[in-house]
C-alpha atoms as a PDB file:
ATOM      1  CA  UNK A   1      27.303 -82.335 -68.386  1.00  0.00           C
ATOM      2  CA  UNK A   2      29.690 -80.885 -65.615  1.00  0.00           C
ATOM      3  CA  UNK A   3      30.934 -84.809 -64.984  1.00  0.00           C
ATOM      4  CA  UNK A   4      31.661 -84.991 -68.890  1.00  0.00           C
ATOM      5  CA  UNK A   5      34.084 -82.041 -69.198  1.00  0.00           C
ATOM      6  CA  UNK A   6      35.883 -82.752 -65.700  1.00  0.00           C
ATOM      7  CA  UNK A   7      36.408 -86.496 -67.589  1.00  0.00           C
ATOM      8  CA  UNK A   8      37.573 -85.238 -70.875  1.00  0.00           C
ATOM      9  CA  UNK A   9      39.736 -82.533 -69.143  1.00  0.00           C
ATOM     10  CA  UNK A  10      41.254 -85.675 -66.927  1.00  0.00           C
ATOM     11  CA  UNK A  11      41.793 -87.296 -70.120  1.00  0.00           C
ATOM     12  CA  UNK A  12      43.314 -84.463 -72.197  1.00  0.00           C
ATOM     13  CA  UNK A  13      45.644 -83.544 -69.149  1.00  0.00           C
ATOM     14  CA  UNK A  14      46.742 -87.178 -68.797  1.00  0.00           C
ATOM     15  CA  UNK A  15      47.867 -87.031 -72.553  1.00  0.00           C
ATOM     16  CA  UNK A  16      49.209 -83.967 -72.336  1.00  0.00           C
ATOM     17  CA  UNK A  17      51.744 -85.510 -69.452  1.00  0.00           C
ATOM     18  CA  UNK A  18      52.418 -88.355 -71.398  1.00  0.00           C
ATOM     19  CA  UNK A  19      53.727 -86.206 -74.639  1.00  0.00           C
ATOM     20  CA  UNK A  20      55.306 -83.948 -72.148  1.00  0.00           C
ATOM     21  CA  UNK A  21      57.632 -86.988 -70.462  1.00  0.00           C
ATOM     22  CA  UNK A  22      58.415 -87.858 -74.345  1.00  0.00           C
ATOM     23  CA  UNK A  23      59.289 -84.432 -74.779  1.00  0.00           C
ATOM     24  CA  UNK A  24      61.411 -84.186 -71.747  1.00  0.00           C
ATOM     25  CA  UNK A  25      63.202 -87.359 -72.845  1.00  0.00           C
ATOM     26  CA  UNK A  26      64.360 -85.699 -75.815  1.00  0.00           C
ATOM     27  CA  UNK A  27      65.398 -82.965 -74.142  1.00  0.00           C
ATOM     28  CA  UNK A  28      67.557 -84.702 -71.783  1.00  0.00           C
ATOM     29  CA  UNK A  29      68.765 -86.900 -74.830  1.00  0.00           C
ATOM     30  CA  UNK A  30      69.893 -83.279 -76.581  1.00  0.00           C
ATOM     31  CA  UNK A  31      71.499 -82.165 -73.022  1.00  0.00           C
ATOM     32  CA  UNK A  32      73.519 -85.555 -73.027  1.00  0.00           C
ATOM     33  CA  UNK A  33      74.305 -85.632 -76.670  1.00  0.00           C
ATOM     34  CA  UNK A  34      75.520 -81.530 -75.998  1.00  0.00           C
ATOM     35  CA  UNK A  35      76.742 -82.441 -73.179  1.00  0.00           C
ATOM     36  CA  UNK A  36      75.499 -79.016 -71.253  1.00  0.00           C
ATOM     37  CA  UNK A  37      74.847 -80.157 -67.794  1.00  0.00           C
ATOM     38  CA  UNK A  38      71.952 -77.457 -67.461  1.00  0.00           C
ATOM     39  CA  UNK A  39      70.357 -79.036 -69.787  1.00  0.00           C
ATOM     40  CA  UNK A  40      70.552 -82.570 -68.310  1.00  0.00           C
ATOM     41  CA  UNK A  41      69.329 -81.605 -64.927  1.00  0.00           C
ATOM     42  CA  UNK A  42      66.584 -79.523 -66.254  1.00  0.00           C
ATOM     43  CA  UNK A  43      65.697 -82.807 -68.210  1.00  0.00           C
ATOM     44  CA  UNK A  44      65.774 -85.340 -65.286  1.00  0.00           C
ATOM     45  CA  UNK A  45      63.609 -82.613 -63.088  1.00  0.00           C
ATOM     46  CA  UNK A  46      61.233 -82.637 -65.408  1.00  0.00           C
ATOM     47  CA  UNK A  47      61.124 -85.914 -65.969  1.00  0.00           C
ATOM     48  CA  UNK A  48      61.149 -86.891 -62.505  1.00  0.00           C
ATOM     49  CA  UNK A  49      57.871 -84.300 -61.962  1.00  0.00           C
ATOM     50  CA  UNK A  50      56.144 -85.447 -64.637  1.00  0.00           C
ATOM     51  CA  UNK A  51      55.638 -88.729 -63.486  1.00  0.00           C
ATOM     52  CA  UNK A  52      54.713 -87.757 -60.329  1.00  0.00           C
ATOM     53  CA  UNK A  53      52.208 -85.201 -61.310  1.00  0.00           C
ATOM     54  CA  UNK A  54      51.500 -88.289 -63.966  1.00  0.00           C
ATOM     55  CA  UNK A  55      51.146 -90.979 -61.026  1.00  0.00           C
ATOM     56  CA  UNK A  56      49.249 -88.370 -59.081  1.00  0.00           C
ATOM     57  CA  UNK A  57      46.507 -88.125 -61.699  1.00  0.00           C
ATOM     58  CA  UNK A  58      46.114 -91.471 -62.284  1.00  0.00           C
ATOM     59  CA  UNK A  59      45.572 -91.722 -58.843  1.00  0.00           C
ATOM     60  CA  UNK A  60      48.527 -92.502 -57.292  1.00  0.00           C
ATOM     61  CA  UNK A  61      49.824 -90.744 -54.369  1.00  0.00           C
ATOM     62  CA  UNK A  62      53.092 -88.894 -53.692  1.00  0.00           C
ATOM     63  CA  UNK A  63      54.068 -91.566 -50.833  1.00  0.00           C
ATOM     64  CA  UNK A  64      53.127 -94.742 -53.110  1.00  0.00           C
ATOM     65  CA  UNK A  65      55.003 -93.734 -55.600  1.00  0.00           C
ATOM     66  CA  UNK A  66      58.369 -93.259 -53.373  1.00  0.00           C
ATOM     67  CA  UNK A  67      57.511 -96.424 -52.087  1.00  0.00           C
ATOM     68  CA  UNK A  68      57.162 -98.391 -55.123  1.00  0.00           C
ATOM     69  CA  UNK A  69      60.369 -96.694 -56.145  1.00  0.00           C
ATOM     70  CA  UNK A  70      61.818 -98.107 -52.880  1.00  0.00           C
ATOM     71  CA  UNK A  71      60.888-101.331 -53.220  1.00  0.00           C
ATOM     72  CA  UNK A  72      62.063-101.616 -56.830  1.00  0.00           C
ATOM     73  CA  UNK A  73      65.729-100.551 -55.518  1.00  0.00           C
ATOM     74  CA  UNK A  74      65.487-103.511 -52.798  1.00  0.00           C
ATOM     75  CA  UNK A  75      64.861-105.296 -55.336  1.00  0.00           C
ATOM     76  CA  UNK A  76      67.328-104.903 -57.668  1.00  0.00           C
ATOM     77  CA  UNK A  77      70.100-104.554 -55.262  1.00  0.00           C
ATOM     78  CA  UNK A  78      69.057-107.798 -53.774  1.00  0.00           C
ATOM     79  CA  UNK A  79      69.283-109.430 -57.182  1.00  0.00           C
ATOM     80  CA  UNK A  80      72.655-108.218 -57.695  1.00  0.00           C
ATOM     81  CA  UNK A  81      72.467-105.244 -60.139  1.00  0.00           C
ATOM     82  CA  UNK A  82      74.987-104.389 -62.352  1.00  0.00           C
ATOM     83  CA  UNK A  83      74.551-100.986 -61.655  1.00  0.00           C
ATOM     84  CA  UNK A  84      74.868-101.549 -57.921  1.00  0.00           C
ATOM     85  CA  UNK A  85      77.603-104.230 -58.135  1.00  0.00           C
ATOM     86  CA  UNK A  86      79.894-101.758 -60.356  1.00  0.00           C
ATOM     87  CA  UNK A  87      78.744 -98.165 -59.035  1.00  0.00           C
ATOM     88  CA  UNK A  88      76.219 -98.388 -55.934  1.00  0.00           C
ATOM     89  CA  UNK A  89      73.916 -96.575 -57.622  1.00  0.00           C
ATOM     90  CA  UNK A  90      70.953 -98.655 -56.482  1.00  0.00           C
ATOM     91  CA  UNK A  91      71.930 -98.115 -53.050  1.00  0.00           C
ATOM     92  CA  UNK A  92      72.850 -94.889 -53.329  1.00  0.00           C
ATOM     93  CA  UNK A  93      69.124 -94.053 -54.470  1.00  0.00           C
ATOM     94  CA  UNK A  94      67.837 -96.393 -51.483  1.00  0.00           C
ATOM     95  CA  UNK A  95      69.509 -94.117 -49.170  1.00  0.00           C
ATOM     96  CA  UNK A  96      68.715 -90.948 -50.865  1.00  0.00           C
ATOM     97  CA  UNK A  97      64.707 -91.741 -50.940  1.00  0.00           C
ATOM     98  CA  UNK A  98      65.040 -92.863 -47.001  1.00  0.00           C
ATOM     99  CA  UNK A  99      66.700 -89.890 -46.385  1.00  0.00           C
ATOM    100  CA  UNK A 100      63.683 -87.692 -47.407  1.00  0.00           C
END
C-alpha cells in the first residue's frame, strides 16, 4: 500500500511540475510583453528550477543535466548557430556552465 501512494505522489508531483513550467512560461511571456525586468528574471529562474527539480524527479541528476546542456551548446556552436554567429550567445552559455 505504502509503494502505491509514494507512486501516485511521484506521479501527481511530476504533473504538478509540468503545469508549473507552463505556468512559468506565461509568466515570463507577461514580463516580456510588460516589459518589467523583475518579472522576466523571476520567470527564467523559475523556469530554469523547474526543470531541474523536473529532470531530478524523473531521475536525472543535477550534473547530467548541465552536461547534456553542455553538449547541446557544442553542438550548436559547432553547427554554426545563428544565435552564436550574430550574438555569441551559445558560447557565452558554454563558458558560463564551465565556469560553475
Amino acid at each position: 500500500m505504502e509503494r502505491d501512494v509514494d507512486l501516485a505522489r511521484r506521479a501527481k508531483i511530476i504533473e504538478w511540475l509540468k503545469t508549473e513550467i507552463v505556468d512559468q512560461m506565461a509568466r515570463l511571456l507577461k514580463g516580456i510583453w510588460e516589459g518589467s525586468h523583475h518579472k522576466i528574471v523571476d520567470g527564467l529562474a523559475s523556469l530554469v528550477a523547474c526543470c531541474y527539480i523536473l529532470g531530478r524527479r524523473l531521475g536525472i541528476s543535477l550534473h547530467s543535466l548541465d552536461e547534456a546542456v553542455l553538449d547541446k551548446m557544442r553542438q550548436h556552436r559547432q553547427e554554426g548557430h545563428q544565435l552564436e554567429e550574430w550574438y555569441g550567445d551559445i558560447s557565452a552559455v558554454e563558458e558560463h556552465l564551465r565556469k560553475r
